[in-house]
Protein backbone atom coordinates (compact mmCIF):
# COMPACT_ATOMS: atom_id res chain seq x y z
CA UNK A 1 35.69 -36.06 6.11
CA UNK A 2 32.65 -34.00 4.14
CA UNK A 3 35.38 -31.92 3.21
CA UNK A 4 37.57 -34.30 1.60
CA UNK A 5 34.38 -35.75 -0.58
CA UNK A 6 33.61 -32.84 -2.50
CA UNK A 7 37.53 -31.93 -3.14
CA UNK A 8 39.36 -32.99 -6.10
CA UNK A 9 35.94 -35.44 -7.20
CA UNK A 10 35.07 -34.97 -10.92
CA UNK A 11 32.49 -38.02 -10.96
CA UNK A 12 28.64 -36.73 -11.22
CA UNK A 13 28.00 -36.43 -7.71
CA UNK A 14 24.81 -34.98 -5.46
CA UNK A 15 27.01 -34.28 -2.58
CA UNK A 16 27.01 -30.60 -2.95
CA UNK A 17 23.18 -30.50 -3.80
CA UNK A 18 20.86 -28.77 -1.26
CA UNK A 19 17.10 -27.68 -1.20
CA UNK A 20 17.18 -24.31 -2.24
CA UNK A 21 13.34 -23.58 -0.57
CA UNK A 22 12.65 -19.64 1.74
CA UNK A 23 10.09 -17.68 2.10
CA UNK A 24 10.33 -14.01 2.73
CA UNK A 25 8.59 -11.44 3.47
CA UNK A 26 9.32 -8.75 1.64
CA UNK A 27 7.41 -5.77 1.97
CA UNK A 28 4.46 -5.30 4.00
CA UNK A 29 2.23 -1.98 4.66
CA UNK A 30 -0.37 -1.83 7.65
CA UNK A 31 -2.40 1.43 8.34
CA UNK A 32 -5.04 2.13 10.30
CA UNK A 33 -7.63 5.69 9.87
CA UNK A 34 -8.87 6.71 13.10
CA UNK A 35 -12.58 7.38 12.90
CA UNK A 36 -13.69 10.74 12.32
CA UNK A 37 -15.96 10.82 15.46
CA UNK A 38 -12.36 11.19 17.32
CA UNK A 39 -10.75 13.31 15.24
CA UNK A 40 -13.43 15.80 15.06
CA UNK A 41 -13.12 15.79 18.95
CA UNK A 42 -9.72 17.61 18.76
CA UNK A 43 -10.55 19.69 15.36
CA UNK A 44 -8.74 17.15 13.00
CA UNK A 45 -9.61 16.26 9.33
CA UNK A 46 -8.46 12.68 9.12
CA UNK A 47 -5.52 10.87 11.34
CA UNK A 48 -3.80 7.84 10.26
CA UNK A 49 -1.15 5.82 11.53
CA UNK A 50 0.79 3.13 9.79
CA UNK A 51 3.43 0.70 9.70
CA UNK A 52 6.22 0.37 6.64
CA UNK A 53 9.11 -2.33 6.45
CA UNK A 54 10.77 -3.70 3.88
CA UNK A 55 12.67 -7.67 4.44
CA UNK A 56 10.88 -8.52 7.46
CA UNK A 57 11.20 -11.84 8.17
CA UNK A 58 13.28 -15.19 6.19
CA UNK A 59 12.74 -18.88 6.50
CA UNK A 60 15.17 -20.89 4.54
CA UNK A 61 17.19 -24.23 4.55
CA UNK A 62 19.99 -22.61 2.33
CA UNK A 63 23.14 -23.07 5.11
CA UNK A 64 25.82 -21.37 2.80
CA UNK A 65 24.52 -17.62 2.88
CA UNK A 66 23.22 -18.35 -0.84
CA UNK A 67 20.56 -15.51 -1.69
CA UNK A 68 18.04 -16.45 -4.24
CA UNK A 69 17.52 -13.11 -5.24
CA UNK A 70 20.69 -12.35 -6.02
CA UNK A 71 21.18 -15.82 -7.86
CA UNK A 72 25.25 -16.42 -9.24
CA UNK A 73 26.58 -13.16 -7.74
CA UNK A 74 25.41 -14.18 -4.38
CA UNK A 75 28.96 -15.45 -3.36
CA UNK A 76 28.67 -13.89 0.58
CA UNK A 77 31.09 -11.16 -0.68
CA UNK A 78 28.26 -8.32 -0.74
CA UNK A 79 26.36 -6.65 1.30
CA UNK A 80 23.03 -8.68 2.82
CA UNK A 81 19.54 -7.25 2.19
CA UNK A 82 18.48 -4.10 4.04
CA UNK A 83 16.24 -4.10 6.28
CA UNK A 84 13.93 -1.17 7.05
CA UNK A 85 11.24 -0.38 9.66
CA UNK A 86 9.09 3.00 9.18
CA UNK A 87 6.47 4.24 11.34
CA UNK A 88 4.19 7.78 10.53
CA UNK A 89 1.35 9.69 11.52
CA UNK A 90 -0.45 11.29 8.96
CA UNK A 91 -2.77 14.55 10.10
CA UNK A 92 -4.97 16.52 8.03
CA UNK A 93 -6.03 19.82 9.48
């Protein structure tokens, strides 16, 4: 079994090997200024909306839980990456 290969083997082997690629996306920042022509409608300065989040989105091929980021230590005894979402409204008077 795969199991059975990898145990008790001291010969140089690439059994264990695996293509370490991901991509992630890790913090990303959209915001959008309405245009004064509104604003002044309603007796606003400036409005603005916008989008925060931090470890959006992961692609990877790792199939053991391995973190890059967290290279040796990354044993899938800590705590995973946080992931955060934030949405505001900024108004100027």
């Amino acid at each position: 079994t795969r199991a059975n290969l990898s145990k008790w083997n001291y010969l140089n082997n690439d059994f264990m090997l695996q293509n370490n690629r991901y991509m992630r996306l890790k913090t990303l920042v959209v915001g959008y200024t309405l245009p004064q022509v509104w604003t002044r409608k309603v007796k606003l300065e400036k409005v603005r909306v916008y989008f925060s989040g931090n470890d959006l989105w992961e692609v990877s091929s790792i199939r053991d839980g391995f973190d890059p980021e967290m290279g040796a230590a990354s044993n899938n005894s800590g705590y995973p990456f946080a992931r955060t979402w934030s949405f505001g409204l900024n108004v100027t008077l």
